[in-house]
Protein backbone atom coordinates (compact mmCIF):
# COMPACT_ATOMS: atom_id res chain seq x y z
CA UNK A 1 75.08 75.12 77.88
CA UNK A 2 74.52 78.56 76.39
CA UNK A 3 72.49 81.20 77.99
CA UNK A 4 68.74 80.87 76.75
CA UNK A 5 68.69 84.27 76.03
CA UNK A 6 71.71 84.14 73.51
CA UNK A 7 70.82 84.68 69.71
CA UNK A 8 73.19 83.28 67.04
CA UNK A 9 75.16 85.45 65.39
CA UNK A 10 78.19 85.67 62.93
CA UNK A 11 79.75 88.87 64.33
CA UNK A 12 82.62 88.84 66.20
CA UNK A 13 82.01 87.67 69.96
CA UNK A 14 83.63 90.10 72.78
CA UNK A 15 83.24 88.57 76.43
CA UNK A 16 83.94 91.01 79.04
CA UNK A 17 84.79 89.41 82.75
CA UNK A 18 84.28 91.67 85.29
CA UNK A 19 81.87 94.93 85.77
CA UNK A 20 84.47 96.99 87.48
CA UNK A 21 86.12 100.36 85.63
CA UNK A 22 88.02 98.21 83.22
CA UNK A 23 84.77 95.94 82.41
CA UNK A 24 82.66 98.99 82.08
CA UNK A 25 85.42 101.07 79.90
CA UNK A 26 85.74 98.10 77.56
CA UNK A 27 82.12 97.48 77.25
CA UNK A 28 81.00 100.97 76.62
CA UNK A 29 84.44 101.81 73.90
CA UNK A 30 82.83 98.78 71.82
CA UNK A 31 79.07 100.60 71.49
CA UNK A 32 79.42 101.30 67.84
CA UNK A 33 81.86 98.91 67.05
CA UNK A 34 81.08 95.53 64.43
CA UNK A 35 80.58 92.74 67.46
CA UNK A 36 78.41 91.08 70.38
CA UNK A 37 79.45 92.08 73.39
CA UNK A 38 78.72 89.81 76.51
CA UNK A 39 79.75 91.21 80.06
CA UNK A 40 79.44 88.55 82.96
CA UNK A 41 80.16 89.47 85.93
CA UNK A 42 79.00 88.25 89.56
CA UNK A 43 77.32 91.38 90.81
CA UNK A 44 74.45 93.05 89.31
CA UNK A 45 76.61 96.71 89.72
CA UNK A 46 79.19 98.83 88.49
CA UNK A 47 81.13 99.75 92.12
CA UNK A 48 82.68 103.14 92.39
CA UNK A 49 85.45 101.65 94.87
CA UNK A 50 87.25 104.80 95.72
CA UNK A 51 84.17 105.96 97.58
CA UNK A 52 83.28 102.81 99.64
CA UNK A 53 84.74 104.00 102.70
CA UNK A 54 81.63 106.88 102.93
CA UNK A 55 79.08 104.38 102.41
CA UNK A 56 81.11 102.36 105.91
CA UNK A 57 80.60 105.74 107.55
CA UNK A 58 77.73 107.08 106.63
CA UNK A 59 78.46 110.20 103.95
CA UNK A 60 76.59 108.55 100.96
CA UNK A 61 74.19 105.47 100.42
CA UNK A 62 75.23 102.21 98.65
CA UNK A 63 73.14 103.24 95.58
CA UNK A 64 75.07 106.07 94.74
CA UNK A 65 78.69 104.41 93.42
CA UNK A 66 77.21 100.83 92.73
CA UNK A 67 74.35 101.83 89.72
CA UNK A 68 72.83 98.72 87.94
CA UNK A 69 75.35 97.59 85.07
CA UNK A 70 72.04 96.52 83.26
CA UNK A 71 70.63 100.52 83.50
CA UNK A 72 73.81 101.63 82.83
CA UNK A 73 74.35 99.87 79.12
CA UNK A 74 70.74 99.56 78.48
CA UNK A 75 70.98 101.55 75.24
CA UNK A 76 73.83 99.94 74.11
CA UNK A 77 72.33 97.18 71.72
CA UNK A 78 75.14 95.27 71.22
CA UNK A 79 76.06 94.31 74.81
CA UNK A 80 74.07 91.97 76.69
CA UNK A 81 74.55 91.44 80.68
CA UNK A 82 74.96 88.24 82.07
CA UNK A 83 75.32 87.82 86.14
CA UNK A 84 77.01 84.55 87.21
CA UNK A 85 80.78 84.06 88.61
CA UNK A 86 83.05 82.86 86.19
CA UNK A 87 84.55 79.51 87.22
CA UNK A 88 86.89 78.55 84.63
CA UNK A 89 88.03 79.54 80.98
CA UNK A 90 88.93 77.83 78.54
CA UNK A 91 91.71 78.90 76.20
CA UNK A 92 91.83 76.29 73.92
CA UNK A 93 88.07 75.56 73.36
CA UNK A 94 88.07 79.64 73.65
CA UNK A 95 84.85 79.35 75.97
CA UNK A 96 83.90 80.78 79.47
CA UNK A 97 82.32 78.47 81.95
CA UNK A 98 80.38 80.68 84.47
CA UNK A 99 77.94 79.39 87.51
CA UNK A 100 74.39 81.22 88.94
CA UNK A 101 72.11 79.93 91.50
CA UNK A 102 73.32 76.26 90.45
CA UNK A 103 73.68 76.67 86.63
CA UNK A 104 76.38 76.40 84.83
CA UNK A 105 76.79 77.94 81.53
CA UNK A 106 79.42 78.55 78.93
CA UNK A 107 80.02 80.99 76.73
CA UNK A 108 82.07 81.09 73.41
CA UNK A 109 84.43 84.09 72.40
CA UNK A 110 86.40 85.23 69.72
CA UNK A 111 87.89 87.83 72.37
CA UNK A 112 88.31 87.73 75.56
CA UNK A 113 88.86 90.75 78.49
CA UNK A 114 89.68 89.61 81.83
CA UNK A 115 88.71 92.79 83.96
CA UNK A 116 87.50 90.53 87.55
CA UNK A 117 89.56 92.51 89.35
CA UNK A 118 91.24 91.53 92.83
CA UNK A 119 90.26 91.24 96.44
CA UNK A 120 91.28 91.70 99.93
CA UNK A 121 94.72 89.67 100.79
CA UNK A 122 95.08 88.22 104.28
CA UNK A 123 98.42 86.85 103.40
CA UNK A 124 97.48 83.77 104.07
CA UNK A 125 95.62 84.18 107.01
CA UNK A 126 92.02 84.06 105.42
CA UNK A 127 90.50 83.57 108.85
CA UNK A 128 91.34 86.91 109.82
CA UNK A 129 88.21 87.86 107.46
CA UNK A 130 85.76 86.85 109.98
CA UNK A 131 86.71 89.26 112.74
CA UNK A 132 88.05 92.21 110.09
CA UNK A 133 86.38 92.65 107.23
CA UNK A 134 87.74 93.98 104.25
CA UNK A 135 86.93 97.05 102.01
CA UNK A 136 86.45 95.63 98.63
CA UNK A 137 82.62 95.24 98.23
CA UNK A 138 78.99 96.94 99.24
CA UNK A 139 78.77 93.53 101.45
CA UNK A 140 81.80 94.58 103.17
CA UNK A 141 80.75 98.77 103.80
CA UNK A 142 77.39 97.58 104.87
CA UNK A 143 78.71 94.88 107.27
CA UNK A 144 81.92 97.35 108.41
CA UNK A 145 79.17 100.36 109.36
CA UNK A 146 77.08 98.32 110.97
CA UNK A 147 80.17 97.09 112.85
CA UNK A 148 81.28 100.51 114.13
CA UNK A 149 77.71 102.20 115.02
CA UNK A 150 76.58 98.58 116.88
CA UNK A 151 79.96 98.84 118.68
CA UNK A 152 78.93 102.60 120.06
CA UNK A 153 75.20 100.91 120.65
CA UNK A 154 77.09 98.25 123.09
CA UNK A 155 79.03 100.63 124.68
CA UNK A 156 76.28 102.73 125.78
CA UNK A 157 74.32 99.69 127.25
CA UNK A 158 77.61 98.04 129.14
CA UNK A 159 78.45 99.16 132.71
CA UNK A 160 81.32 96.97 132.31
CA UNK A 161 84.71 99.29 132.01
CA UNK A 162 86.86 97.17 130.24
CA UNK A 163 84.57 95.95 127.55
CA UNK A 164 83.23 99.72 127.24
CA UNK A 165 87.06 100.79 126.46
CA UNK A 166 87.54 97.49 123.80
CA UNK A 167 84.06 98.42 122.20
CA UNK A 168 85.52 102.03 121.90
CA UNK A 169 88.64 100.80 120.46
CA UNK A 170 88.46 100.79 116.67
CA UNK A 171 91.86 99.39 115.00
CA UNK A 172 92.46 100.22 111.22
CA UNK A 173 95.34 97.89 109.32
CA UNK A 174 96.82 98.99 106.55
CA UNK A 175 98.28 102.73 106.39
CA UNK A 176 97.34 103.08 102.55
CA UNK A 177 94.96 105.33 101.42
CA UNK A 178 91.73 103.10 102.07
CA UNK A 179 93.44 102.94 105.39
CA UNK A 180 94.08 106.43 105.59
CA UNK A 181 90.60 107.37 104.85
CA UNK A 182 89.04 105.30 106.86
CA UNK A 183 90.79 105.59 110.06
CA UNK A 184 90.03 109.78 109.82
CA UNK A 185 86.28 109.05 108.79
CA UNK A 186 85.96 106.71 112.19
CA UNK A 187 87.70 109.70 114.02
CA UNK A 188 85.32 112.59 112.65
CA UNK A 189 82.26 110.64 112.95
CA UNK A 190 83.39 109.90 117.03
CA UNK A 191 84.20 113.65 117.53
CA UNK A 192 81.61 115.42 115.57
CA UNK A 193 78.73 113.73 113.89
CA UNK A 194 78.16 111.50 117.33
CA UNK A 195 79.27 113.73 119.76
CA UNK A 196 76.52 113.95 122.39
CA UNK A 197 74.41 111.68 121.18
CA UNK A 198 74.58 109.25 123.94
CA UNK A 199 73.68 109.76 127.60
CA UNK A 200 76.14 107.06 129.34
CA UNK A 201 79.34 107.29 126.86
CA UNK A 202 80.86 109.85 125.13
CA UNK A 203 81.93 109.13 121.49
CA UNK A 204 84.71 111.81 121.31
CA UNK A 205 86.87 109.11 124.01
CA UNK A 206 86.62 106.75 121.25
CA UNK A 207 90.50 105.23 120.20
CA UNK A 208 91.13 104.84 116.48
CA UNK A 209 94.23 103.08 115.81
CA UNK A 210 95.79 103.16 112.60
CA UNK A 211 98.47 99.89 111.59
CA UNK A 212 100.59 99.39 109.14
CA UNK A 213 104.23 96.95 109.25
CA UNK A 214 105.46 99.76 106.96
CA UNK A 215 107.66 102.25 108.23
CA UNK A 216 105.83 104.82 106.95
CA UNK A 217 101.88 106.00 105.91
CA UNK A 218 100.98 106.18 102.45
CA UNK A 219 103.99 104.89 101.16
CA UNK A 220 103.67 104.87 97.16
CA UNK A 221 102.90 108.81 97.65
CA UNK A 222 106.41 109.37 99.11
CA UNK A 223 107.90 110.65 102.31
CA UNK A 224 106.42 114.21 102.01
CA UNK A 225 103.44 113.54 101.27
CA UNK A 226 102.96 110.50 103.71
CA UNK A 227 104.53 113.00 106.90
CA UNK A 228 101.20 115.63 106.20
CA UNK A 229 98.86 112.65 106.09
CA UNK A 230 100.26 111.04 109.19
CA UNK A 231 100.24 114.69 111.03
CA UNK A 232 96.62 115.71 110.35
CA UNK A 233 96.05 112.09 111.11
CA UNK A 234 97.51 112.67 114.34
CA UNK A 235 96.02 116.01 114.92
CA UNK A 236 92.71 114.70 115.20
CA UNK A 237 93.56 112.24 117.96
CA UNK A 238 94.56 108.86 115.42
CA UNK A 239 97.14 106.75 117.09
CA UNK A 240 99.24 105.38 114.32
CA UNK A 241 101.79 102.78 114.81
CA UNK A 242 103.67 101.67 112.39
CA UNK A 243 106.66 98.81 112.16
CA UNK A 244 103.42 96.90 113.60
CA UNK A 245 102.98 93.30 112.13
CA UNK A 246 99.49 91.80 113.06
CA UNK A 247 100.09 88.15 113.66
CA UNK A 248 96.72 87.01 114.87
CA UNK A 249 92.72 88.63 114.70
CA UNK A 250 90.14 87.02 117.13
CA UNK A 251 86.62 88.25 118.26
CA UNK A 252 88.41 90.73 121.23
CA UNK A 253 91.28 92.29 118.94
CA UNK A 254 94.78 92.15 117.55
CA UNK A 255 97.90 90.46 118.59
CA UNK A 256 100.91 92.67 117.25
CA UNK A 257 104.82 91.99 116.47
CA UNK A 258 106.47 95.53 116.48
CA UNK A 259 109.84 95.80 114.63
CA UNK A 260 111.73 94.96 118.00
CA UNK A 261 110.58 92.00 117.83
CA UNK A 262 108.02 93.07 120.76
CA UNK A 263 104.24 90.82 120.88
CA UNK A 264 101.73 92.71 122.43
CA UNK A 265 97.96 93.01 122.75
CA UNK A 266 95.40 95.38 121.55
CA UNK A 267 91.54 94.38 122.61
CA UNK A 268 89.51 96.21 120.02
CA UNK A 269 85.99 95.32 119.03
CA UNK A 270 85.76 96.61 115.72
CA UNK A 271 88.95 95.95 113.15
CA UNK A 272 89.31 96.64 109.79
CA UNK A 273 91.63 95.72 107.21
CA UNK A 274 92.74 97.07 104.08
CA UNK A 275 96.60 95.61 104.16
CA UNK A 276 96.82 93.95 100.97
CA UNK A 277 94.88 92.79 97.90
CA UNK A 278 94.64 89.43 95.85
CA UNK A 279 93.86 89.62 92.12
CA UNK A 280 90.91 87.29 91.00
CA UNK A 281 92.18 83.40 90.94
CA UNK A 282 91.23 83.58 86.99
CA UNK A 283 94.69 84.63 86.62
CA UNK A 284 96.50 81.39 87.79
CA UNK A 285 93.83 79.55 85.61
CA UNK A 286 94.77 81.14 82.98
CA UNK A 287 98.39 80.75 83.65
CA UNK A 288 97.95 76.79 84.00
CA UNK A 289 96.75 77.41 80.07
CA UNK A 290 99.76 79.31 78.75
CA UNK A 291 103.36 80.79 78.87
CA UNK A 292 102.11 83.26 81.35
CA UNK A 293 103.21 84.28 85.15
CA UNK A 294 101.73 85.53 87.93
CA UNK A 295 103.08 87.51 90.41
CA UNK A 296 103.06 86.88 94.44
CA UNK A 297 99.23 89.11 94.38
CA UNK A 298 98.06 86.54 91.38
CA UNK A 299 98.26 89.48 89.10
CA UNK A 300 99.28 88.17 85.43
CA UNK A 301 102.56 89.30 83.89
CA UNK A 302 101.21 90.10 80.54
CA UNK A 303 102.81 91.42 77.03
CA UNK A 304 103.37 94.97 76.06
CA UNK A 305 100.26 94.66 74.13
CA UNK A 306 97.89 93.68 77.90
CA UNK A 307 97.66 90.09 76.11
CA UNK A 308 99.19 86.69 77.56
CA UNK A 309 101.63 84.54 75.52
CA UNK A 310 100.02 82.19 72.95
CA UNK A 311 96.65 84.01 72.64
CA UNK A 312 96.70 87.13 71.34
CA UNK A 313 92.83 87.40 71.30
CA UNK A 314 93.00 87.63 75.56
CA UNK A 315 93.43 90.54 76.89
CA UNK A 316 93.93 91.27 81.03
CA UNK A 317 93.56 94.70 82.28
CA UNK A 318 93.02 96.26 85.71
CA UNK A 319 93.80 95.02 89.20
CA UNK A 320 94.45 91.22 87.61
CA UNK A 321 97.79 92.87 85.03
CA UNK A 322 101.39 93.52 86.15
CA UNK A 323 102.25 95.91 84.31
CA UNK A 324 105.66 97.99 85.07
CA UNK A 325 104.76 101.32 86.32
CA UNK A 326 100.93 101.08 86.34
CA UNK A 327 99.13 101.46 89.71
CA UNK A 328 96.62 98.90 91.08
CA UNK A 329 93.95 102.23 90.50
CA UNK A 330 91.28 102.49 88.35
CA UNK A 331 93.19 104.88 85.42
CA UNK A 332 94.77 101.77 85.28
CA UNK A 333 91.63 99.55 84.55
CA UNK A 334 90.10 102.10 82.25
CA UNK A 335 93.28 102.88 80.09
CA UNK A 336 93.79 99.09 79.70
CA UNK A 337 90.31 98.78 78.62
CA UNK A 338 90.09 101.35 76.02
CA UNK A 339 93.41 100.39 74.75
CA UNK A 340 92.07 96.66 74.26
CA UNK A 341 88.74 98.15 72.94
CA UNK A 342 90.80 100.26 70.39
CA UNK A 343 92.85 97.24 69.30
CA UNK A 344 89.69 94.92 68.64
CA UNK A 345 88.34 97.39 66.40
CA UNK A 346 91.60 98.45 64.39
CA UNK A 347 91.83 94.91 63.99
CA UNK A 348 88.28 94.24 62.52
CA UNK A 349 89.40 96.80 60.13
CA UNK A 350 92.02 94.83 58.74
CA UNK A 351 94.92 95.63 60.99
CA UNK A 352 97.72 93.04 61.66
CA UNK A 353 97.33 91.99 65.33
CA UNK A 354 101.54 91.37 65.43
CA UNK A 355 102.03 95.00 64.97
CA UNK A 356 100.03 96.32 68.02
CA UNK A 357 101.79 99.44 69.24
CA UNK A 358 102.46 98.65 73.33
CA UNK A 359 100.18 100.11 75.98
CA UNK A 360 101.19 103.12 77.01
CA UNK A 361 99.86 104.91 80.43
CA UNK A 362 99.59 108.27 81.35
CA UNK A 363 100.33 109.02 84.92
CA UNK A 364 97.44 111.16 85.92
CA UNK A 365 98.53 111.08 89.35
CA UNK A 366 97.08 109.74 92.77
CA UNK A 367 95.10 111.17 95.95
CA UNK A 368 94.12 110.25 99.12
CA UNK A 369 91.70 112.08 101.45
CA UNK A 370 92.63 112.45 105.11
CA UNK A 371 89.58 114.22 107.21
CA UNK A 372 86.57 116.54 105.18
CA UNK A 373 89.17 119.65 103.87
CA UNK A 374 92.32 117.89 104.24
CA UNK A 375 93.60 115.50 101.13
CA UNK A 376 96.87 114.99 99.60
CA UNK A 377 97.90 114.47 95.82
CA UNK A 378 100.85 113.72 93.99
CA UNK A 379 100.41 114.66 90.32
CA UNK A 380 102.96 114.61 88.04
CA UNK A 381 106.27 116.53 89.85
CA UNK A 382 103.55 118.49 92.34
CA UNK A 383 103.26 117.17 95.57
CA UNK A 384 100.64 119.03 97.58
CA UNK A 385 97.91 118.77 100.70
CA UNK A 386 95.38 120.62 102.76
CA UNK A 387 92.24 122.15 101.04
CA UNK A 388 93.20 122.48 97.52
CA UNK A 389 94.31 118.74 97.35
CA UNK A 390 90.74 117.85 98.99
CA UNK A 391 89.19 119.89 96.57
CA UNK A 392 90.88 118.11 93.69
CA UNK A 393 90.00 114.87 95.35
CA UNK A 394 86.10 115.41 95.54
CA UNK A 395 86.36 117.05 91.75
CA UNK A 396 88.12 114.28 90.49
CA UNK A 397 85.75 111.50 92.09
CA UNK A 398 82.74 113.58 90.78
CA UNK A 399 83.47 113.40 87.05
CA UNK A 400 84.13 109.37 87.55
CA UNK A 401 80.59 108.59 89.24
CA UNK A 402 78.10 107.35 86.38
CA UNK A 403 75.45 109.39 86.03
CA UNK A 404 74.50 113.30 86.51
CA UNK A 405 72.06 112.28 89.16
CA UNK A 406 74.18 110.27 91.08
CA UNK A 407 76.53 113.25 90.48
CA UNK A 408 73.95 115.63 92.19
CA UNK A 409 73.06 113.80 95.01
CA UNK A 410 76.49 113.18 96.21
CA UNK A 411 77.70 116.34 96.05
CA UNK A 412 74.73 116.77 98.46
CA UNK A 413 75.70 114.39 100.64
CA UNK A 414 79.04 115.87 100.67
CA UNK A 415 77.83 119.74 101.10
CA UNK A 416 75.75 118.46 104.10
CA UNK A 417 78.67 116.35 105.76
CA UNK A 418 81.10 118.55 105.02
CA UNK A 419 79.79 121.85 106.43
CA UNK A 420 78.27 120.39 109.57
CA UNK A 421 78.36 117.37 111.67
CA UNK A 422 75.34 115.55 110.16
CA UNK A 423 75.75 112.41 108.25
CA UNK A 424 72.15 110.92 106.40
CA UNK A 425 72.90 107.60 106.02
CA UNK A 426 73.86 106.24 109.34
CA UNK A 427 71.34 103.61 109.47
CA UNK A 428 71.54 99.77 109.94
CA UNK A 429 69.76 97.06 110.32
CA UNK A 430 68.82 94.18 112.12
CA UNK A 431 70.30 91.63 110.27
CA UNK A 432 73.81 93.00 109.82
CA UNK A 433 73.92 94.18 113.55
CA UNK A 434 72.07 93.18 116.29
CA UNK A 435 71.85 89.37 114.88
CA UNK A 436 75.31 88.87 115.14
CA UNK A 437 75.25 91.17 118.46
CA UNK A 438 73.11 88.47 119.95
CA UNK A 439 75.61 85.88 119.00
CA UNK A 440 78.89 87.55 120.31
CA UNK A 441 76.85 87.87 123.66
CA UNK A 442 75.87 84.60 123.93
CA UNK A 443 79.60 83.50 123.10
CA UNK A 444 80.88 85.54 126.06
CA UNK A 445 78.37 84.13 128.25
CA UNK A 446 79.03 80.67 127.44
CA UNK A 447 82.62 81.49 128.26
CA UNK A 448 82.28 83.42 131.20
CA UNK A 449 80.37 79.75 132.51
CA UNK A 450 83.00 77.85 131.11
CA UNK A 451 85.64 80.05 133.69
CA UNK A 452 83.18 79.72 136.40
CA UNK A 453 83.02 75.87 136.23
CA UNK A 454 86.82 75.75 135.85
CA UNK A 455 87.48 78.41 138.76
CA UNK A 456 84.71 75.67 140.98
CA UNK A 457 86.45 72.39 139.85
């Protein structure tokens, strides 16, 4: 059924998947354009990825890079907002079947832009997940902060060695740059914003260990560039190993194949992964519906136009397209989408659809942060680092956050991290910490029984 909300209407009908920078692009290009727009997407918030790494460690809160997509597009009359999670579409009956709370409802369009985006890839080994959470969502920052500041919490109440130096172990995998970032935001906020805050451990002893099966860090940035990161990296105490293939999570830590063929151990408390991603599984459905492929990430092979063989009127942009020589970033996602926008309204104008001009993207280059005053960007031919790069990185990031508020208050945030060891959003709460504390204690003890009755029979 339709959404009671809906009101009939003979204008073109645009659905929008997704609420991400290619959802958001799209939705907002269309504002004065002829048609109904309908965005569904399964969050109620646009998510400033590139930044959710500081909300895991503390820089900014949640609500500064995930605004309300309803606030956001409020003005715009012609869109209307629909939360569910698209299940299925289909391409011949030209609907989209999406679920909430139980519901099901389905919703006809004339166009459709597949935006949903992609998630974290465990290649294969989904239960990994439970024991190293993934950097894709607010759920996942939330539940990775309270992760690392519970795991100093423990620490200071153990008197046990060996479980102090696991707790105090923090293992990163993935040497990209939501790797990179993360491993040197765990490191500062041991050595400085921590540092002598406890009375029976000290934070600066903590281990951050940075993974990756690559031979190298940041390796679409290049050798150069990747060398600088790994050396501040290393600088401020990060052990990286690389040639390092995890084979197994559990509860305690990694098991590791190095390139020699070598298995070893690491117990570590907290992990984190950011190894691979998966595009949404709406692109295999919508290969099982036409002449399109996906590749090994799910990501669909589309035309030079963003569409998919056969259907014209579908249009996939962002993390869920393969397209030669665009990045999995968001200048991706909103160059797609305002390319798509543009060609829905030349065509409402009485253009011919078979002579779309391909997509065409312009390289605006790619950064990575390393610790507060050290990034590195490759723009163009330049390849630089230190302070300037960090200072293009936190300009860059700026201009893409919605809203001048949200503008202001994280450059705040960022004045009053970066120029001394405070950080004002370090709290957590009961139910993402000490809950599952309780039942990680509890599992020990049971085992710890379980060895005692063994050790006595």
């Amino acid at each position: 059924m339709s959404h009671p909300g809906a009101t009939a209407s003979d204008r073109h009908k645009v659905v929008i998947i997704g609420s991400g920078f290619g959802g958001l692009t799209a939705a907002k290009k269309l504002k004065r354009a002829d048609v109904d727009v309908k965005m569904i997407a399964k969050t109620t918030h646009h998510l400033f990825q590139p930044l959710l790494y500081q909300v895991a460690t503390g820089i900014i809160p949640s609500g500064e890079i995930a605004p309300p997509t309803r606030m956001i597009l409020r003005k715009q009359k012609n869109c209307q907002v629909l939360l569910g999670d698209v299940t299925h579409i289909d391409l011949t009956s030209q609907t989209v079947k999406s679920e909430l709370l139980g519901h099901t409802y389905v919703t006809p369009y004339d166009t459709l832009i597949v935006a949903a985006g992609a998630g974290q890839s465990y290649f294969g080994n989904d239960h990994f997940a439970e024991w190293a959470p993934g950097m894709k969502s607010i759920d996942d920052a939330l539940e990775l902060r309270a992760r690392i500041l519970s795991a100093f919490e423990q620490a200071e109440r153990s008197s046990d060695p060996a479980r102090r130096e696991k707790l105090l172990t923090f293992t990163v995998v993935g040497a990209g740059p939501t790797g990179v970032e993360m491993a040197g935001q765990i490191a500062e906020l041991a050595d400085h914003t921590l540092k002598g805050a406890f009375r029976h451990i000290d934070s600066t002893t903590a281990r951050v260990i940075l993974l990756d099966a690559a031979p190298a860090v940041l390796p679409p940035m290049g050798e150069k560039l990747g060398k600088k990161a790994q050396a501040r990296l290393e600088k401020m105490g990060v052990d990286i190993q690389l040639g390092a293939m995890v084979t197994d999570v559990d509860r305690n830590g990694i098991t590791v194949k190095d390139s020699d063929g070598t298995i070893r151990r690491i117990e570590s408390a907290t992990k984190v992964w950011s190894a691979g991603v998966q595009a949404s599984p709406l692109g295999r459905i919508i290969a099982e519906q036409s002449d399109a492929e996906v590749d090994r990430a799910g990501r669909v092979l589309v035309q030079p136009d963003l569409s998919i063989p056969g259907h014209p009127n579908v249009f996939v942009v962002g993390d869920m397209a393969h397209v030669e020589g665009v990045p999995g970033q968001a200048q991706g996602a909103i160059q797609g989408a305002r390319y798509a926008a543009d060609a829905i309204k030349a065509e409402l104008k009485g253009a011919d659809r078979t002579q779309r001009e391909p997509f065409k993207y312009f390289d605006k280059g790619s950064m990575a942060t390393v610790s507060r005053f050290s990034a590195v960007a490759k723009i163009g031919p330049l390849e630089f680092g230190g302070f300037i790069a960090w200072l293009a990185w936190l300009g860059l990031h700026l201009i893409y956050l919605v809203g001048f508020r949200r503008k202001l208050t994280t450059l705040v945030s960022w004045t009053v991290t970066f120029l001394s060891t405070q950080r004002g959003n370090l709290t957590i709460t009961e139910q993402q910490a000490y809950a599952r504390t309780r039942i990680e204690e509890l599992e020990e003890i049971a085992a710890s029984l379980q060895d005692s009755e063994k050790a006595a029979s």
